[in-house]
N, C-alpha and C. Protein backbone atom coordinates (compact mmCIF):
# COMPACT_ATOMS: atom_id res chain seq x y z
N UNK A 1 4.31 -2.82 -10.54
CA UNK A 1 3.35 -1.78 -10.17
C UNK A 1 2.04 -1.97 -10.94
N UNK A 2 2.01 -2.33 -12.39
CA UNK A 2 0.82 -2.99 -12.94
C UNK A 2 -0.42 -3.65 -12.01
N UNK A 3 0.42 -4.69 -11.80
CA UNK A 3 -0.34 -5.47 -10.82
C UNK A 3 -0.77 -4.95 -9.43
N UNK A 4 -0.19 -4.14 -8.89
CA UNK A 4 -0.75 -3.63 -7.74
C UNK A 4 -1.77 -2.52 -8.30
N UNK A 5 -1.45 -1.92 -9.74
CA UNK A 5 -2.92 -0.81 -10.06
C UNK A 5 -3.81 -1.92 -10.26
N UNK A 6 -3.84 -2.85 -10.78
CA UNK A 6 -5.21 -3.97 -11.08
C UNK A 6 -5.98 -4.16 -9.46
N UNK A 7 -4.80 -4.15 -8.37
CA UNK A 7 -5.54 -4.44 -7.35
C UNK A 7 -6.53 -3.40 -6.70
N UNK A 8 -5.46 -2.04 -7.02
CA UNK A 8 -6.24 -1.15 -6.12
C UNK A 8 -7.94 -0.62 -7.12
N UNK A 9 -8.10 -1.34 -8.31
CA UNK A 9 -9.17 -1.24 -9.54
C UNK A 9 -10.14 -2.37 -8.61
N UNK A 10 -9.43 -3.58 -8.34
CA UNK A 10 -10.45 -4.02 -7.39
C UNK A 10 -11.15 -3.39 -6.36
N UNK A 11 -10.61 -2.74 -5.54
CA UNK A 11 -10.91 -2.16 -4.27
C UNK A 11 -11.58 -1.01 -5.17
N UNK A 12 -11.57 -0.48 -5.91
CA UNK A 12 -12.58 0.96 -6.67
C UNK A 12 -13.87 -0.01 -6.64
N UNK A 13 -13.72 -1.42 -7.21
CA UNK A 13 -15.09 -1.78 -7.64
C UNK A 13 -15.73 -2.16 -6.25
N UNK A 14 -14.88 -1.94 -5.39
CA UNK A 14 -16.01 -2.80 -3.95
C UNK A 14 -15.93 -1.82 -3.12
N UNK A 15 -16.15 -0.58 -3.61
CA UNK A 15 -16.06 1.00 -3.42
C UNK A 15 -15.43 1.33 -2.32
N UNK A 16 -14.22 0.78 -2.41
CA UNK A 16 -12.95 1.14 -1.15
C UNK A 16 -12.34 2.24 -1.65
N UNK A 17 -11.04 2.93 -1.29
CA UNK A 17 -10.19 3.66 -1.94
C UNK A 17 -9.52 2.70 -2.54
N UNK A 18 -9.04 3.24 -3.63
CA UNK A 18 -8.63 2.18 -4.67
C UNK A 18 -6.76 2.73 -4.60
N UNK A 19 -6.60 1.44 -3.64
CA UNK A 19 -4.91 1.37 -3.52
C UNK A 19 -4.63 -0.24 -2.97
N UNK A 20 -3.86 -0.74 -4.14
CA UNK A 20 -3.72 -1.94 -4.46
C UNK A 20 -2.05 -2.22 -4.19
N UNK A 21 -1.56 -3.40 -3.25
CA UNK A 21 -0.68 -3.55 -2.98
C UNK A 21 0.33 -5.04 -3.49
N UNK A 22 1.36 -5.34 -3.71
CA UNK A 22 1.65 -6.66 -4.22
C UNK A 22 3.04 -6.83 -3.35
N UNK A 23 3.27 -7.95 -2.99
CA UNK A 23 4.67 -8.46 -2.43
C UNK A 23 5.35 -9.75 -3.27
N UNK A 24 6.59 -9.19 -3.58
CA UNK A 24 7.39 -10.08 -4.71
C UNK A 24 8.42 -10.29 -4.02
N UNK A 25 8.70 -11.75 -3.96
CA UNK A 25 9.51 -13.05 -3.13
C UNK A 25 10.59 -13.63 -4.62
N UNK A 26 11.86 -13.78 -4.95
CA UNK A 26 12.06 -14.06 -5.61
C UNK A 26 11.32 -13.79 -7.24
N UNK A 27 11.65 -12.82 -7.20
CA UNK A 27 10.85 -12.28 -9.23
C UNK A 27 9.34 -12.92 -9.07
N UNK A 28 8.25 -13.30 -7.84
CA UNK A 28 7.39 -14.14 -8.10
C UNK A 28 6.65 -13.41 -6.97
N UNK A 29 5.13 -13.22 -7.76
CA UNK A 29 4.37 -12.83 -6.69
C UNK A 29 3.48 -13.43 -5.73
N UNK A 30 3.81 -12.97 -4.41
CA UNK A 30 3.62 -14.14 -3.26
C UNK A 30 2.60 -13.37 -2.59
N UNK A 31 1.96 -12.30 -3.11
CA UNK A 31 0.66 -12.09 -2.44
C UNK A 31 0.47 -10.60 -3.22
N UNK A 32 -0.90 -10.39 -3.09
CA UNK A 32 -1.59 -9.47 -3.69
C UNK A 32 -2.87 -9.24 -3.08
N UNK A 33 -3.32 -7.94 -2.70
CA UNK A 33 -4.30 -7.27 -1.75
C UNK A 33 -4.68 -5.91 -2.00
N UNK A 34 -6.15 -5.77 -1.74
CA UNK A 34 -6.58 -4.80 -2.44
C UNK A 34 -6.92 -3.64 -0.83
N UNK A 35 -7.41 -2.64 -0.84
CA UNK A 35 -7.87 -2.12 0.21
C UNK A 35 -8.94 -2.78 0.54
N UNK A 36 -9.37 -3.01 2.00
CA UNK A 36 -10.94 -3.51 2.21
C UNK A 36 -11.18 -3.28 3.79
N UNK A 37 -10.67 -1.90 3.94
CA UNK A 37 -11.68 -1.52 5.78
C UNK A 37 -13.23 -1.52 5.49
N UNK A 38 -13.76 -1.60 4.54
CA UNK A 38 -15.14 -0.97 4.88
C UNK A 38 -15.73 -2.63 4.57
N UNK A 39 -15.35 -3.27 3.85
CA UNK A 39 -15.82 -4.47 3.49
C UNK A 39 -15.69 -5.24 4.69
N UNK A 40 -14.34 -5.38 5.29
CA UNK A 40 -14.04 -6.15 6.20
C UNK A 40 -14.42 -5.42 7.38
N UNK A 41 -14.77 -4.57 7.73
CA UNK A 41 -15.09 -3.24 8.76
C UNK A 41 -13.93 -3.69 9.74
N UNK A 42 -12.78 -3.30 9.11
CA UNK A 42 -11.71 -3.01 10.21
C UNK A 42 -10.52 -2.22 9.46
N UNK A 43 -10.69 -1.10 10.03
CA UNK A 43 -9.50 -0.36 10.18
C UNK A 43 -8.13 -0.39 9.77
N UNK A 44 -7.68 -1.85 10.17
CA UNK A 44 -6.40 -1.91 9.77
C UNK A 44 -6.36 -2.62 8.29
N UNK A 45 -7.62 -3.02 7.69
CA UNK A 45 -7.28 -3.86 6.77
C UNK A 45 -7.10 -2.92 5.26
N UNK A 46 -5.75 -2.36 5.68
CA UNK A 46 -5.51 -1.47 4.67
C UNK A 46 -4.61 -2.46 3.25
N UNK A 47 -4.35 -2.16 2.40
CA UNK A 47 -3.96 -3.08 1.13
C UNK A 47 -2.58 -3.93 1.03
N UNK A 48 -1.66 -3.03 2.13
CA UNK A 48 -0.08 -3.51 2.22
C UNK A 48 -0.51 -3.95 3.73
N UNK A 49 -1.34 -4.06 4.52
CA UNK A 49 -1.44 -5.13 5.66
C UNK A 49 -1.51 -6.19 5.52
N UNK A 50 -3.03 -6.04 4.35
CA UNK A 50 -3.39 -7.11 4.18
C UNK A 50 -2.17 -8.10 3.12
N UNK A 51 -1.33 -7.81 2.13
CA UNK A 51 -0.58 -8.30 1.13
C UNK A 51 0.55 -8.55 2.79
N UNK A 52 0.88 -8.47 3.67
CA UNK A 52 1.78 -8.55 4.24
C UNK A 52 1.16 -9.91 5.38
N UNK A 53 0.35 -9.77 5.54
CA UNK A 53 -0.09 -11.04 6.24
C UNK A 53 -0.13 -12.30 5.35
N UNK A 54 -1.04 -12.05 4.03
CA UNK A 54 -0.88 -13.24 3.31
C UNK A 54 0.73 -13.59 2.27
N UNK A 55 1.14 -12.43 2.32
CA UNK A 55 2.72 -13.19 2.41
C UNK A 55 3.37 -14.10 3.53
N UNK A 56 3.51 -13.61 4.84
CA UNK A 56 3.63 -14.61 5.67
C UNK A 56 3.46 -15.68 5.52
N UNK A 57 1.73 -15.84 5.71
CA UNK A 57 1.09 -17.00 5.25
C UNK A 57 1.97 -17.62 3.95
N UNK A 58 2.55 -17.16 3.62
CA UNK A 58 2.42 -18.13 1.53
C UNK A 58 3.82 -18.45 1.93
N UNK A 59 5.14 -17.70 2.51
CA UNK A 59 6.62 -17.65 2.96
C UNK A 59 6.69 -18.49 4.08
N UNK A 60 5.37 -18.75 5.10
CA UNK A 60 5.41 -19.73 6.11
C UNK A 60 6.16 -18.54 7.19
N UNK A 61 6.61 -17.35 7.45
CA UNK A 61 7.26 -16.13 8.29
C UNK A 61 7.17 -14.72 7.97
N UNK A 62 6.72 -14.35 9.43
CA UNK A 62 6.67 -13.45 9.49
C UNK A 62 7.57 -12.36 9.39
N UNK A 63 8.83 -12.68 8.92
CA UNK A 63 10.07 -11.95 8.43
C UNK A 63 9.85 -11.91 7.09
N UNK A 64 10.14 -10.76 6.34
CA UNK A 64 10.02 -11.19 5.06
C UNK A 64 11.29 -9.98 4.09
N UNK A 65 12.03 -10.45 5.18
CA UNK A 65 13.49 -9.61 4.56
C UNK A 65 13.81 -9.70 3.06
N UNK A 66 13.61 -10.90 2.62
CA UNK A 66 13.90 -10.73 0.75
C UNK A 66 12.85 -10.30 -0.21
N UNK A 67 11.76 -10.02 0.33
CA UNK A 67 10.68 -9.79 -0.19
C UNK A 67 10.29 -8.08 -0.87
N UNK A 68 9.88 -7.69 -1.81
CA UNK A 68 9.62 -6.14 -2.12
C UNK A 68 8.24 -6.04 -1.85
N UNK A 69 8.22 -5.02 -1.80
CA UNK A 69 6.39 -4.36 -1.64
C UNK A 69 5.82 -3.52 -2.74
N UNK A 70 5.18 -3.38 -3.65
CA UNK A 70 4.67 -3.06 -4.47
C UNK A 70 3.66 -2.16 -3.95
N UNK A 71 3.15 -0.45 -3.92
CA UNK A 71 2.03 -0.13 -3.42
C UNK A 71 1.68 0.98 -4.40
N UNK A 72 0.83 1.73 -4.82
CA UNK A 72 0.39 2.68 -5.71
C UNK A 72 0.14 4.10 -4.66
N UNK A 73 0.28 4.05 -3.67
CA UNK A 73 0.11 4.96 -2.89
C UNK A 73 1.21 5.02 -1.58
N UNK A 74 1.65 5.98 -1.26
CA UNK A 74 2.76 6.10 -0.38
C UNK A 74 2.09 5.24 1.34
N UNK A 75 2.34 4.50 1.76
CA UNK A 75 1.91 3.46 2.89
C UNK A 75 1.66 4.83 4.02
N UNK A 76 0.28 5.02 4.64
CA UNK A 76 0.00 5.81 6.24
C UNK A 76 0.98 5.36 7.04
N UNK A 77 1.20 5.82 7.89
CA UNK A 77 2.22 5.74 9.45
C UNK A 77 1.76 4.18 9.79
N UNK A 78 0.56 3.57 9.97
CA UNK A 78 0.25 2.75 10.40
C UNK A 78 0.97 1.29 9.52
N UNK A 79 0.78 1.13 8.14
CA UNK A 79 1.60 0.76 6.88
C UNK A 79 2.94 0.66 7.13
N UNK A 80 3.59 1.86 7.06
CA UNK A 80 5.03 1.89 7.47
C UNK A 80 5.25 1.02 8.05
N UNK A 81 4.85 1.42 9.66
CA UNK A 81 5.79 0.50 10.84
C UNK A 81 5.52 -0.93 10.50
N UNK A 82 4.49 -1.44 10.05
CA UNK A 82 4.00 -3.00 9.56
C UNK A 82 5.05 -3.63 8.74
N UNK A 83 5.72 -2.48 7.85
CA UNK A 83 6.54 -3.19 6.41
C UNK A 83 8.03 -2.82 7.02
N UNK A 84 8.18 -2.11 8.55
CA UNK A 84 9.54 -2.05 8.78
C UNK A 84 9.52 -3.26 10.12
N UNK A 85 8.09 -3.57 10.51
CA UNK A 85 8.20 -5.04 11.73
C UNK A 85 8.85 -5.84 10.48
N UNK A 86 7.92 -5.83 9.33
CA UNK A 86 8.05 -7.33 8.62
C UNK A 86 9.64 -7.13 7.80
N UNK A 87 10.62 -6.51 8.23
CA UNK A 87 11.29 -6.05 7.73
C UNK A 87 11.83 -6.50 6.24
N UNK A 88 10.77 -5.78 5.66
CA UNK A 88 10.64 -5.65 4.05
C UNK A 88 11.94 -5.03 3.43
N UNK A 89 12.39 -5.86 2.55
CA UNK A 89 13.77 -5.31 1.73
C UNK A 89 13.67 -3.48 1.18
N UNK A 90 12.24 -4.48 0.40
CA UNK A 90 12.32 -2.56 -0.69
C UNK A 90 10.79 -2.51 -0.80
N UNK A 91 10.86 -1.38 -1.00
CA UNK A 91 9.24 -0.40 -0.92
C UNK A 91 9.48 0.22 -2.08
N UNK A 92 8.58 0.18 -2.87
CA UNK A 92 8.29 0.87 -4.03
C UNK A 92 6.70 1.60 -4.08
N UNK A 93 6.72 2.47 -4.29
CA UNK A 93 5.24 3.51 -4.66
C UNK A 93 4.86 3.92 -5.49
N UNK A 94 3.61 4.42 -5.82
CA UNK A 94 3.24 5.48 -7.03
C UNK A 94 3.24 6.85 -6.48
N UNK A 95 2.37 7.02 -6.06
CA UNK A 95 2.15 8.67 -5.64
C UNK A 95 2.35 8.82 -4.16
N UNK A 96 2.51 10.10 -4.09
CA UNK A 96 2.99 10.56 -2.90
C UNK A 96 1.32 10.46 -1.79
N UNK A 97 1.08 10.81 -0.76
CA UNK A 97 0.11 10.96 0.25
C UNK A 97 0.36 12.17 1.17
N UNK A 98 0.11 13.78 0.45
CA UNK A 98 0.20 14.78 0.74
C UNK A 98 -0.58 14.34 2.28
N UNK A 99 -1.79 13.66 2.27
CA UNK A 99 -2.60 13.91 3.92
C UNK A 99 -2.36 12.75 4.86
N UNK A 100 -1.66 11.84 4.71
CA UNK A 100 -1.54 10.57 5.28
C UNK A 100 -0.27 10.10 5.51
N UNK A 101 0.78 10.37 4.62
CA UNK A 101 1.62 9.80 4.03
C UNK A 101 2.50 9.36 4.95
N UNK A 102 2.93 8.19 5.71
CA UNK A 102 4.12 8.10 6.76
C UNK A 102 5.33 7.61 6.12
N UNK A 103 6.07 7.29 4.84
CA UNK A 103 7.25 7.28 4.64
C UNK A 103 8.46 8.80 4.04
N UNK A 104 7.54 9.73 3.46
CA UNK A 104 7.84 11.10 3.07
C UNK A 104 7.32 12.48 3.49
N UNK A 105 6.23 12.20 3.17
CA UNK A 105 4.91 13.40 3.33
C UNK A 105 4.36 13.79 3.88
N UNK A 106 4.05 13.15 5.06
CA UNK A 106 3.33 13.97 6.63
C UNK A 106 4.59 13.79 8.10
N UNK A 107 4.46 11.80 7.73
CA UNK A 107 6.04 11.49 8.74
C UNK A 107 6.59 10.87 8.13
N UNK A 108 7.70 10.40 9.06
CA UNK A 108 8.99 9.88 8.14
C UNK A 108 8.78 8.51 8.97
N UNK A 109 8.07 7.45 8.84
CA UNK A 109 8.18 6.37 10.08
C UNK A 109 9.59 5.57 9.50
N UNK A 110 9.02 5.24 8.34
CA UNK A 110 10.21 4.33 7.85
C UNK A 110 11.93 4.82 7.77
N UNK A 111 13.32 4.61 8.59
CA UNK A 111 14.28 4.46 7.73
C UNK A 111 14.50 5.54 9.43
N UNK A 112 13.60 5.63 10.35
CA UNK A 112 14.27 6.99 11.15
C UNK A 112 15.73 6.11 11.97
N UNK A 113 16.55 6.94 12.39
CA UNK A 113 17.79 6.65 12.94
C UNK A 113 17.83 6.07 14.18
N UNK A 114 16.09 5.61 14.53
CA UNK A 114 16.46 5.23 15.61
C UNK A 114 15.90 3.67 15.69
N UNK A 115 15.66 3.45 14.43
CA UNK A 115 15.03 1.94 14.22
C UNK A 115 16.49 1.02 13.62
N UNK A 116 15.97 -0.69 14.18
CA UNK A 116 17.14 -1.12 13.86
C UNK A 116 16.64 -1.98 12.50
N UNK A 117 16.06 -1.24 11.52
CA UNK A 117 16.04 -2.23 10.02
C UNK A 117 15.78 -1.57 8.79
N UNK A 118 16.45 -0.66 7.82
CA UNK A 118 16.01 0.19 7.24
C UNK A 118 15.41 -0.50 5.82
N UNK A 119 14.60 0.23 5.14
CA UNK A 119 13.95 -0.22 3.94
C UNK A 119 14.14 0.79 2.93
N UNK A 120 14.79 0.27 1.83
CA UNK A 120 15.10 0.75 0.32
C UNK A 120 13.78 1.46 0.04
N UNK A 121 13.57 2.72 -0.81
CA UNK A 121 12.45 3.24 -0.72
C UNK A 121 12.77 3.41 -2.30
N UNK A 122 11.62 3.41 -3.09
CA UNK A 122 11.76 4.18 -4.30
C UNK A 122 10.14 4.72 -4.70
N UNK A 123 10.21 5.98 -4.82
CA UNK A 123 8.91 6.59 -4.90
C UNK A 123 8.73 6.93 -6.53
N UNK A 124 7.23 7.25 -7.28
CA UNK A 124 7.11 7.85 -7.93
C UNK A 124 6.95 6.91 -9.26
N UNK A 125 7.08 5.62 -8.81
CA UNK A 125 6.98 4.60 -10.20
C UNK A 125 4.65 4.69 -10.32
N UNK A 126 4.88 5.02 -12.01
CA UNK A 126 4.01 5.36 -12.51
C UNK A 126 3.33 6.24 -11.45
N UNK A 127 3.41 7.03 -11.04
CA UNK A 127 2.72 8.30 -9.93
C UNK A 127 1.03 8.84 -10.58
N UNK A 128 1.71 9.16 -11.59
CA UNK A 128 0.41 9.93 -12.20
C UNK A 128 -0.85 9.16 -12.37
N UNK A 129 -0.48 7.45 -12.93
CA UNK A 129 -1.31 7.16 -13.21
C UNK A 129 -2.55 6.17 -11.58
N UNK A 130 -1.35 6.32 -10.90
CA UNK A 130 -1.48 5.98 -9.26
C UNK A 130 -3.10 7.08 -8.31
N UNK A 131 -2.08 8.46 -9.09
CA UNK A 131 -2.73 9.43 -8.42
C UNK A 131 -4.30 10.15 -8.77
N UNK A 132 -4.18 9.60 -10.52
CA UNK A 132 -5.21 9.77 -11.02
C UNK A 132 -6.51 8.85 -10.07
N UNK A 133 -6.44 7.55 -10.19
CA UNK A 133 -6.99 6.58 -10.01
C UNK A 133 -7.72 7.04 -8.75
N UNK A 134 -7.43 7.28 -7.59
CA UNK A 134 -7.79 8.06 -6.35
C UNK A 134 -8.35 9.53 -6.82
N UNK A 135 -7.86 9.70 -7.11
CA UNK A 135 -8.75 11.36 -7.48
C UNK A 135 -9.47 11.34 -7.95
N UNK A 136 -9.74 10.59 -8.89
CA UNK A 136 -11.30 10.01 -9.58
C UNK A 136 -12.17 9.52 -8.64
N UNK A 137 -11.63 8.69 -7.85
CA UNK A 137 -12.49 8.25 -6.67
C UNK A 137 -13.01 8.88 -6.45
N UNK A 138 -12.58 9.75 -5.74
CA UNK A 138 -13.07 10.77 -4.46
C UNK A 138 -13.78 12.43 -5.80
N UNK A 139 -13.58 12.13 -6.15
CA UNK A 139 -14.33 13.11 -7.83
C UNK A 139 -15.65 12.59 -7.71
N UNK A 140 -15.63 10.98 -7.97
CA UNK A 140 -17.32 10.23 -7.72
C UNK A 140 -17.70 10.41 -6.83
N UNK A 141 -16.80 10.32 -5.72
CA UNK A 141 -17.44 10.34 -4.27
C UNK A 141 -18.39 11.58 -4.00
N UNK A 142 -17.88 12.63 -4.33
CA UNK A 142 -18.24 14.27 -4.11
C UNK A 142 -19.28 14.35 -5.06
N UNK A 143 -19.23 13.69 -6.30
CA UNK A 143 -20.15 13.91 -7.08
C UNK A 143 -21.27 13.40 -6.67
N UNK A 144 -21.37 11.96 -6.24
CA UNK A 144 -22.89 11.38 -5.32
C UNK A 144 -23.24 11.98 -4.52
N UNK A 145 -22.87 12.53 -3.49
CA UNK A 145 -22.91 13.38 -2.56
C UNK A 145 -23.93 14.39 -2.88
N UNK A 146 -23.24 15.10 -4.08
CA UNK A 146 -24.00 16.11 -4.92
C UNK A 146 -25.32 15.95 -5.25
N UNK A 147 -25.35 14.83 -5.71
CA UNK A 147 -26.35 14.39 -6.67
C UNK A 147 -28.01 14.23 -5.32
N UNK A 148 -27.40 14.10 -3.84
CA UNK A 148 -28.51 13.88 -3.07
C UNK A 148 -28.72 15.11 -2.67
């Protein structure tokens, strides 16, 4: 989870929301991705898309059943279904996503009874310091705002 807060610190500095994602292949990290819709101006290029494509790429497949996901923020609906196509072993998080959230908190995409690949979930690794990091964001954000 370290390493995925370093990423989502990237994405603060290239004034994205700062949620940083990592995918670990054998104890070894096989990709790492920061948020970047506004950089890349697309939508989907959220931090666990992007760490999920360039895993492929690095695994040579688009399956990536032995693989974990590392994210500091609970994955949107859109996230989810991506890490249950790529059918990802285990999902790990920091903080929850009271307004977004598709594995707990708004929907449940991942693990429903009617999909055929479920994913190990474990929420809440380092949370606070996950949740801080975003709230500061958006603290600056409101504050520039202010300031015009």
């Amino acid at each position: 989870m370290e390493e995925a807060l370093r990423e989502a610190q990237r994405a603060r500095l290239l004034g994205e929301v700062p949620i940083g994602a990592v995918v670990v292949f054998e104890n070894r990290i096989v990709a790492r991705c920061c948020n970047r819709p506004i950089t890349e101006n697309d939508p989907t290029a959220h931090a666990e898309i992007l760490a999920l494509r360039e895993a492929g790429r690095e695994l040579r497949n688009y399956r990536l059943a032995e693989c974990d996901l590392f994210v500091t923020i609970e994955p949107c609906a859109m996230c989810a279904g991506a890490i249950t196509h790529a059918r990802i072993r285990r999902l790990v998080y920091g903080a929850d996503d009271e307004k977004a959230g598709g594995v707990t908190s708004v929907v449940q995409v991942l693990n429903h009874q009617g999909l055929n690949h479920q994913v190990e979930v474990v929420s809440g690794v380092l949370a606070g310091r996950c949740r801080e990091l975003v709230q500061a964001f958006f603290r600056e954000k409101r504050a520039d705002k202010a300031v015009l």
